[in-house]
PDB file of N, CA and C in Angstrom:
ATOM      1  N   UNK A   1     129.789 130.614 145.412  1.00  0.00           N
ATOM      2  CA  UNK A   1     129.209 130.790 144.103  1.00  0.00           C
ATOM      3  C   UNK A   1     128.612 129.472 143.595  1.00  0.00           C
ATOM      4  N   UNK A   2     129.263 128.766 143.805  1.00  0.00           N
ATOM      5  CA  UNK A   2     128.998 127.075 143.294  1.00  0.00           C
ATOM      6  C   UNK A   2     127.666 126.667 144.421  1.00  0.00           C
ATOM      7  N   UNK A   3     127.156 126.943 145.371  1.00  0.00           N
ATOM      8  CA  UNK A   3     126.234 126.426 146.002  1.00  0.00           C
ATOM      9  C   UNK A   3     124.996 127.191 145.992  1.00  0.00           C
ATOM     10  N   UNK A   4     125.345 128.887 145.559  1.00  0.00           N
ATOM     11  CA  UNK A   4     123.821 129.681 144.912  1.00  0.00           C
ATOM     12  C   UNK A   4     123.833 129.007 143.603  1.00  0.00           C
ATOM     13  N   UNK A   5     124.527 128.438 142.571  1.00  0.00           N
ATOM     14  CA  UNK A   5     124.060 127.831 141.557  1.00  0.00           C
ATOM     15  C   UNK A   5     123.426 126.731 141.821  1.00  0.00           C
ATOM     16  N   UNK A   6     123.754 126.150 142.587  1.00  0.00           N
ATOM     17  CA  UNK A   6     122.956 124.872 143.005  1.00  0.00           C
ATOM     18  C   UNK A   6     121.954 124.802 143.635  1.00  0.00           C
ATOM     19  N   UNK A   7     121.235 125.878 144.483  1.00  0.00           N
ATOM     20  CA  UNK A   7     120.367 126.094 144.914  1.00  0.00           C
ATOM     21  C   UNK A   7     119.356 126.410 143.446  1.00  0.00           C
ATOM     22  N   UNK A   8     119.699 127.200 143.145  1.00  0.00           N
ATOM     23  CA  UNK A   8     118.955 127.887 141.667  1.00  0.00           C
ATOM     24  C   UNK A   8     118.823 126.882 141.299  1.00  0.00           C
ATOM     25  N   UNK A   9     119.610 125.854 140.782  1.00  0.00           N
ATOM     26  CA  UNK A   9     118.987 124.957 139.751  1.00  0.00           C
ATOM     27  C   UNK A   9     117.691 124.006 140.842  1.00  0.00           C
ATOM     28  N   UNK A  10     118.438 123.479 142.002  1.00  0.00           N
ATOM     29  CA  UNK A  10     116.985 122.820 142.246  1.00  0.00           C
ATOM     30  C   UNK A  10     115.943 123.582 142.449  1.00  0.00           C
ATOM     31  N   UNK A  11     115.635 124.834 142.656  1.00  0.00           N
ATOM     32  CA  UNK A  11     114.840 125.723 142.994  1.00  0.00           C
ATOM     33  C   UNK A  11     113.738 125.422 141.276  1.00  0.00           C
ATOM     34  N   UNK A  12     115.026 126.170 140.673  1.00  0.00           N
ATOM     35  CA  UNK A  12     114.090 126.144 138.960  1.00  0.00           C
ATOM     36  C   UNK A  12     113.647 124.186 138.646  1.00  0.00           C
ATOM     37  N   UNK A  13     114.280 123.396 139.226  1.00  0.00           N
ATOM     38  CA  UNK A  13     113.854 122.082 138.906  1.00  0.00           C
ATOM     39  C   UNK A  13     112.669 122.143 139.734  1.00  0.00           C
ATOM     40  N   UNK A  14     112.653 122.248 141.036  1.00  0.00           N
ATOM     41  CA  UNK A  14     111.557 122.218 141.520  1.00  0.00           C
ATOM     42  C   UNK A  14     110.099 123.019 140.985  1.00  0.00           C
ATOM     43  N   UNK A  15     109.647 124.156 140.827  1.00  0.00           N
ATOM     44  CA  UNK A  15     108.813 124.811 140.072  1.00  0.00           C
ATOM     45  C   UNK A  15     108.501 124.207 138.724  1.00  0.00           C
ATOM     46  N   UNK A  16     109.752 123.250 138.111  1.00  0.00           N
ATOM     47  CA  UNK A  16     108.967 123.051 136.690  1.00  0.00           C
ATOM     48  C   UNK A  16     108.152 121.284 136.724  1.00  0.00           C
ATOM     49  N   UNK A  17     108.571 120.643 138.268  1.00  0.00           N
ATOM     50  CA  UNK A  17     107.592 119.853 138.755  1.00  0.00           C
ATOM     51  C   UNK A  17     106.732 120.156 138.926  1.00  0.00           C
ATOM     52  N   UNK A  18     106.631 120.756 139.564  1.00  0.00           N
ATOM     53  CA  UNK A  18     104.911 121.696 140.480  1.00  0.00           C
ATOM     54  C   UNK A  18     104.421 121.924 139.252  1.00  0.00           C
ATOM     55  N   UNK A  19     104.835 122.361 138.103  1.00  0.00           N
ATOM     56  CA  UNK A  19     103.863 122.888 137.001  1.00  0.00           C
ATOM     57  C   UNK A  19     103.355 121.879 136.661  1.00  0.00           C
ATOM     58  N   UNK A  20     104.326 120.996 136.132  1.00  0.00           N
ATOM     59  CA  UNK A  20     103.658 119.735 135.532  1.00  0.00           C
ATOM     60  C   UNK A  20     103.161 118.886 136.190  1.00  0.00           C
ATOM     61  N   UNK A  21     102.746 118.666 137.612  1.00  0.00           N
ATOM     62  CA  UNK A  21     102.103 118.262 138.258  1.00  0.00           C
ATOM     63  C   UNK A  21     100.649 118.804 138.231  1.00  0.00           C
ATOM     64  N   UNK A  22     100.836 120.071 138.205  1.00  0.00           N
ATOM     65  CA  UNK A  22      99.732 120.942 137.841  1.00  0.00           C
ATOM     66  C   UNK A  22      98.709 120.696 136.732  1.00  0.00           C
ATOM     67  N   UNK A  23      99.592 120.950 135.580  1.00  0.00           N
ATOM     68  CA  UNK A  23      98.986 120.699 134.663  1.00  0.00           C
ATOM     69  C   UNK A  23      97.920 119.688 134.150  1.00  0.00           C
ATOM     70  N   UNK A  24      98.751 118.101 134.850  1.00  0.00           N
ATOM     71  CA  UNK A  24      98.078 116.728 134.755  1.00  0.00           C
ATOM     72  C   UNK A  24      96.812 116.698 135.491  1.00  0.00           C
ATOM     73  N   UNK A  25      96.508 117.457 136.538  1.00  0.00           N
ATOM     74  CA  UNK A  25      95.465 117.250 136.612  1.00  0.00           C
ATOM     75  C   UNK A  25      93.750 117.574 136.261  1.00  0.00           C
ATOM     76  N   UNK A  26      93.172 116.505 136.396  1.00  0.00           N
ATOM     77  CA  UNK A  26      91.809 116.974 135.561  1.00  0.00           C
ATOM     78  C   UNK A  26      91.207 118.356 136.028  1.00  0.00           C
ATOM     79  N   UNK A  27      90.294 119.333 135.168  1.00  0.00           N
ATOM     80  CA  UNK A  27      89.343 120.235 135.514  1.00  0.00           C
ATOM     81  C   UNK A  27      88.629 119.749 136.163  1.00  0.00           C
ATOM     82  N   UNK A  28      88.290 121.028 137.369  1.00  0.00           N
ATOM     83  CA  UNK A  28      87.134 120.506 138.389  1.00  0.00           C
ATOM     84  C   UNK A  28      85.934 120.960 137.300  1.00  0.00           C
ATOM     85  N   UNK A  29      85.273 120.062 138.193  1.00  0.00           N
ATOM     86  CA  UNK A  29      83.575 119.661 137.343  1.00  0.00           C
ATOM     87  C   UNK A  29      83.080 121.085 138.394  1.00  0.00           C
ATOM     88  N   UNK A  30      82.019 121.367 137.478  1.00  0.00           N
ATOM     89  CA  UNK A  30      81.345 122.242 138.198  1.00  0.00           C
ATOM     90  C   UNK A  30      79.237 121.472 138.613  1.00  0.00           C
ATOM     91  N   UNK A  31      79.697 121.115 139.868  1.00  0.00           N
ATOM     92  CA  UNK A  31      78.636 120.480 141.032  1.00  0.00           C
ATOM     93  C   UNK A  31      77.765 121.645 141.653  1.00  0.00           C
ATOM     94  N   UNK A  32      76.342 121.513 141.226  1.00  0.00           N
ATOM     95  CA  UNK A  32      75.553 122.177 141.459  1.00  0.00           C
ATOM     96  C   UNK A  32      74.767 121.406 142.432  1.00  0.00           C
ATOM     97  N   UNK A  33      73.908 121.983 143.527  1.00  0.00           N
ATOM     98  CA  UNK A  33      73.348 121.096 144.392  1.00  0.00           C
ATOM     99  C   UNK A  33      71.741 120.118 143.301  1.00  0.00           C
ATOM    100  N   UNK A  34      71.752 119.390 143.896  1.00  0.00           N
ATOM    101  CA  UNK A  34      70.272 118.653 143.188  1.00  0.00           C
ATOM    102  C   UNK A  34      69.334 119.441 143.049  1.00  0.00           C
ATOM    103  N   UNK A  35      68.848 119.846 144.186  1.00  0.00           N
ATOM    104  CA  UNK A  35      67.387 120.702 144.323  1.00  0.00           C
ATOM    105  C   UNK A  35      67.740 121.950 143.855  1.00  0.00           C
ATOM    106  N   UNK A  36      68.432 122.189 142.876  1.00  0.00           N
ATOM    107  CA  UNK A  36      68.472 123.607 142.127  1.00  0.00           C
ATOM    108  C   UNK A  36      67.663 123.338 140.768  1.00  0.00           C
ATOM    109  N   UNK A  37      66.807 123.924 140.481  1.00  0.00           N
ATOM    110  CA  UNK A  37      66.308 123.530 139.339  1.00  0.00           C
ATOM    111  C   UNK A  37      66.719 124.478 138.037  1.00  0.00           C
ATOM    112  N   UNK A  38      67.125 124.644 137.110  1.00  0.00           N
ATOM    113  CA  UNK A  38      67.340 125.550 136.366  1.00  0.00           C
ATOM    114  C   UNK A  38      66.379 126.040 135.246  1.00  0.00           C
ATOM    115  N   UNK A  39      66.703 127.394 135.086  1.00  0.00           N
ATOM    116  CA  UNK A  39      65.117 127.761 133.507  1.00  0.00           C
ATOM    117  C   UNK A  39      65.315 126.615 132.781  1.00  0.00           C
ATOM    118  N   UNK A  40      63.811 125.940 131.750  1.00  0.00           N
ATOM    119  CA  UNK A  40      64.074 125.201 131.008  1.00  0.00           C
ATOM    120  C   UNK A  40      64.762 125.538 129.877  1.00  0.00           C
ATOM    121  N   UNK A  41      65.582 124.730 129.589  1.00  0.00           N
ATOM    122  CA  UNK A  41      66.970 124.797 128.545  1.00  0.00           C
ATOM    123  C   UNK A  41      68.183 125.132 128.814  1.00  0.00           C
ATOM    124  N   UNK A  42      67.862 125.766 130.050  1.00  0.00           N
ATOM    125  CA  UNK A  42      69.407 126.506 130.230  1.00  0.00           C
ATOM    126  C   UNK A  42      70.692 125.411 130.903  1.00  0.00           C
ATOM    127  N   UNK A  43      71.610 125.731 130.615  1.00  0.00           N
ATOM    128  CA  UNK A  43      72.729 124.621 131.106  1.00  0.00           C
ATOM    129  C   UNK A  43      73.914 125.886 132.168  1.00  0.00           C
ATOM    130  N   UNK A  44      73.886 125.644 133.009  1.00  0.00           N
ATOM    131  CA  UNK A  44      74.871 125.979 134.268  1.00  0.00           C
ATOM    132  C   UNK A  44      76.094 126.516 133.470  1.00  0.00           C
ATOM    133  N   UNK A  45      77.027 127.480 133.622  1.00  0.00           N
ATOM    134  CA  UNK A  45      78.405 127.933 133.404  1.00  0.00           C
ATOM    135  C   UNK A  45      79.251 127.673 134.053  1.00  0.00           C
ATOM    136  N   UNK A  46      78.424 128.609 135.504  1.00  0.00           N
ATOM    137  CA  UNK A  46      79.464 129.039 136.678  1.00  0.00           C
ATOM    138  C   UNK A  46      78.653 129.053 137.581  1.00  0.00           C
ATOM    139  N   UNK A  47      78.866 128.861 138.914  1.00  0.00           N
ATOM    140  CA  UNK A  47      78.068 128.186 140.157  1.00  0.00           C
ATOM    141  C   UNK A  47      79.136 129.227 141.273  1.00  0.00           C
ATOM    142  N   UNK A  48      78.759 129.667 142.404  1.00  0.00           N
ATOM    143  CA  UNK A  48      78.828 129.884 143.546  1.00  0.00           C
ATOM    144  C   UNK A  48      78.282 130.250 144.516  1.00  0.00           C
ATOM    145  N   UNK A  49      78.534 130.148 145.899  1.00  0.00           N
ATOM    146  CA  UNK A  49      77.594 130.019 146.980  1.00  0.00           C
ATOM    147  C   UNK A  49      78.302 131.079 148.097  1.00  0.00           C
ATOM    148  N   UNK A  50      77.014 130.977 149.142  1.00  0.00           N
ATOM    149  CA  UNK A  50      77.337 132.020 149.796  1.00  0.00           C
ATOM    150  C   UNK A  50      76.497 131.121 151.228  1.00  0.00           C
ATOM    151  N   UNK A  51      77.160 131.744 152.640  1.00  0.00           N
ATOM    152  CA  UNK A  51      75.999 131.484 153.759  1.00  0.00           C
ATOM    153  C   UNK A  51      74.726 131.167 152.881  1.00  0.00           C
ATOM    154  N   UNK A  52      74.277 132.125 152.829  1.00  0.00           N
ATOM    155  CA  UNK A  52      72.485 132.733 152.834  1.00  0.00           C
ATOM    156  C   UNK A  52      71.886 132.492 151.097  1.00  0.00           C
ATOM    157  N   UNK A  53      73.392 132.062 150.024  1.00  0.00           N
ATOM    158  CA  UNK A  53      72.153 132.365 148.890  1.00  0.00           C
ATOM    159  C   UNK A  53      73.394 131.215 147.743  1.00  0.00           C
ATOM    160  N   UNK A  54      72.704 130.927 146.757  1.00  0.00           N
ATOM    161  CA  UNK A  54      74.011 130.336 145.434  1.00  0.00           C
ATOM    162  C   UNK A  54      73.446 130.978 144.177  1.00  0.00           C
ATOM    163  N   UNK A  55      74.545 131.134 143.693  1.00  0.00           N
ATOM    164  CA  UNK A  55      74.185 131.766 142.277  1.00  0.00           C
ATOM    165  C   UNK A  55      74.858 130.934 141.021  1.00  0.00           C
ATOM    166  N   UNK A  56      74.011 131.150 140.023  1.00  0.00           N
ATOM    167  CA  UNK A  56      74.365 130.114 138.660  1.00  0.00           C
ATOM    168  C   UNK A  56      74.135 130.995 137.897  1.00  0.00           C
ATOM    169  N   UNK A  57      75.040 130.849 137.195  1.00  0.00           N
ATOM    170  CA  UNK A  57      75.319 131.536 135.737  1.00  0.00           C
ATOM    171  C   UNK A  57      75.007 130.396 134.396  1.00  0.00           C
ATOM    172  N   UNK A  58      73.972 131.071 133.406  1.00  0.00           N
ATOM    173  CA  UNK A  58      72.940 130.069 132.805  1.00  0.00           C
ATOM    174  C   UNK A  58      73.575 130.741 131.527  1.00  0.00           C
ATOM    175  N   UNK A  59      73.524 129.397 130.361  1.00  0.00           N
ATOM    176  CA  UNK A  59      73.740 129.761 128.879  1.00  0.00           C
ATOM    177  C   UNK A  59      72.736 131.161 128.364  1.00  0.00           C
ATOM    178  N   UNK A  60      71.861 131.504 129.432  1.00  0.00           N
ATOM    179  CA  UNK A  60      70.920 132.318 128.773  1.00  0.00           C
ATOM    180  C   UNK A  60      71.126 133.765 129.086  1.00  0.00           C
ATOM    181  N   UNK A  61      72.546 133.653 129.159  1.00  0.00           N
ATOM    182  CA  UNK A  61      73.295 135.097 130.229  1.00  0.00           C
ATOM    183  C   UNK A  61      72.510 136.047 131.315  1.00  0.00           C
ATOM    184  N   UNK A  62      72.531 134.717 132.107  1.00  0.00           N
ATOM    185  CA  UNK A  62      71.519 135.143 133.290  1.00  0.00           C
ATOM    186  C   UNK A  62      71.984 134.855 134.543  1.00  0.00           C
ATOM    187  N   UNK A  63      71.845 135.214 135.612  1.00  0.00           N
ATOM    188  CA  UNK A  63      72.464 135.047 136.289  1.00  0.00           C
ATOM    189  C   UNK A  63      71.632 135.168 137.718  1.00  0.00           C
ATOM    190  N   UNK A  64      70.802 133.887 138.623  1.00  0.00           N
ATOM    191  CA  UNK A  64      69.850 133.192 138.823  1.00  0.00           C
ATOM    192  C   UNK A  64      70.345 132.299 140.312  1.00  0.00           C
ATOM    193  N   UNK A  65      69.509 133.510 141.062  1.00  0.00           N
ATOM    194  CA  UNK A  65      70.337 133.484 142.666  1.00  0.00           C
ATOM    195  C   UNK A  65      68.980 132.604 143.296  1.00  0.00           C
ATOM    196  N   UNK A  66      69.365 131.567 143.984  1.00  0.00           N
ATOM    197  CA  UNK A  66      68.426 130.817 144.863  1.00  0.00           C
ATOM    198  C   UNK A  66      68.802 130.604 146.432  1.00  0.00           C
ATOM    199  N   UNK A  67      67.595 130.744 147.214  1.00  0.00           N
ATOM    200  CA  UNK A  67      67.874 130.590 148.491  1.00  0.00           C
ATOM    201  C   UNK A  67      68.236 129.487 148.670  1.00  0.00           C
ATOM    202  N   UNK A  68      69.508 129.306 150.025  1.00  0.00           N
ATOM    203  CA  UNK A  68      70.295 127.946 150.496  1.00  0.00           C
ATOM    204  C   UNK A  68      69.580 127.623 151.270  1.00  0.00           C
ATOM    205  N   UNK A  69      68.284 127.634 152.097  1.00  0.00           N
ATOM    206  CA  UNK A  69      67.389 126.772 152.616  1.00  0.00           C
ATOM    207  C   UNK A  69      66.646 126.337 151.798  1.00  0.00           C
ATOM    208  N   UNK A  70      65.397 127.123 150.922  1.00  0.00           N
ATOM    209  CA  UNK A  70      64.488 126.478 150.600  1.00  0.00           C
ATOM    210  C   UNK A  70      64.582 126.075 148.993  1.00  0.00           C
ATOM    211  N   UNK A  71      65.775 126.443 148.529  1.00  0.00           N
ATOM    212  CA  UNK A  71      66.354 126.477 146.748  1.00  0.00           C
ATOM    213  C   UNK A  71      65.069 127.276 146.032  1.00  0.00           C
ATOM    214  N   UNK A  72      64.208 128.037 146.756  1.00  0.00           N
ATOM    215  CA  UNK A  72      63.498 129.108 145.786  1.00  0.00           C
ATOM    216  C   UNK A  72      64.278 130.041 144.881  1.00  0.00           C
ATOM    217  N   UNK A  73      63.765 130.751 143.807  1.00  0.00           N
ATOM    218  CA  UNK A  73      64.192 132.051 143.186  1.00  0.00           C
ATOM    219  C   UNK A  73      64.418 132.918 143.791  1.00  0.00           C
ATOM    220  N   UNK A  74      65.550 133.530 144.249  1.00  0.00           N
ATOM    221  CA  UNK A  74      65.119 134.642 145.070  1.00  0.00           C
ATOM    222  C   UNK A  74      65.241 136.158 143.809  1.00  0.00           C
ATOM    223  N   UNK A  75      66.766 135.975 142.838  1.00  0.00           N
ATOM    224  CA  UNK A  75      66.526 136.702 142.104  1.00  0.00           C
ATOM    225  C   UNK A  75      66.764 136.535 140.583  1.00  0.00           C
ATOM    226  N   UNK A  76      66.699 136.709 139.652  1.00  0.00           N
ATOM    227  CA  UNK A  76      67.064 136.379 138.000  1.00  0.00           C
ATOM    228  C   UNK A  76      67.062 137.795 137.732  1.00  0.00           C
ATOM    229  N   UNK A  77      68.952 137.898 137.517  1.00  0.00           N
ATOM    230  CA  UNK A  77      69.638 139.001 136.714  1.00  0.00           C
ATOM    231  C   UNK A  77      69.485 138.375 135.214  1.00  0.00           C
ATOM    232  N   UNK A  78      69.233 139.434 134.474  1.00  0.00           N
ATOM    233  CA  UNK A  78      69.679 139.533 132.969  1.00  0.00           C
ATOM    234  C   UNK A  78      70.742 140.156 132.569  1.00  0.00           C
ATOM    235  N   UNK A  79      72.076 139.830 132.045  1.00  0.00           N
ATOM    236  CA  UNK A  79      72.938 140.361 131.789  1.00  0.00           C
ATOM    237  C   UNK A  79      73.321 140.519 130.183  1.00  0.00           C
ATOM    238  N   UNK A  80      73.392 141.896 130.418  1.00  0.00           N
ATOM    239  CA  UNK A  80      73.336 142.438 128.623  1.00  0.00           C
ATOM    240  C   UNK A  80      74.778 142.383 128.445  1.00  0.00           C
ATOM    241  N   UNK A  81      74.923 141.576 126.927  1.00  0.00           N
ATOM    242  CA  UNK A  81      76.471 141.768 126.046  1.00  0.00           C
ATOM    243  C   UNK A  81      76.252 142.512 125.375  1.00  0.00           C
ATOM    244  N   UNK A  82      77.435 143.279 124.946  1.00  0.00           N
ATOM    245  CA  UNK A  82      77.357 144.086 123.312  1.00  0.00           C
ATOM    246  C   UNK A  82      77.633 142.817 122.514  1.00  0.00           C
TER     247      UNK A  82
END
């Protein structure tokens, strides 16, 4: 009985390291490649990539897929809010 308590406690000590280890560290930046050019005005949200294509999510709730060879347009979603 005395050594499942002792397990438990370092178990629960351990996890509330990991959190706070967690916690301290900074937000990742969100790194868009250079040669992406974005609509004028718009500022980046959310960024991800694929083999064949990357997509950015723009203040202009748009959502603005470019080819990973040549960084052309390939498509610009408009995404409607209520």
């Amino acid at each position: 009985m005395t050594t499942l308590t002792a397990v438990m406690i370092g178990g629960l000590l351990v996890l509330i390291a990991l959190i706070v280890i967690r916690v301290q560290q900074p937000a990742p930046t969100l790194a868009i490649p250079d040669q992406i050019t974005l609509p004028s005005g718009a500022t980046a949200q959310a960024f991800t990539t694929t083999s064949d294509w990357y997509a950015v999510v723009t203040t202009y709730n748009q959502i603005v897929i470019y080819d990973r060879v040549t960084s052309e347009v390939i498509q610009t979603i408009q995404v409607n809010t209520p």
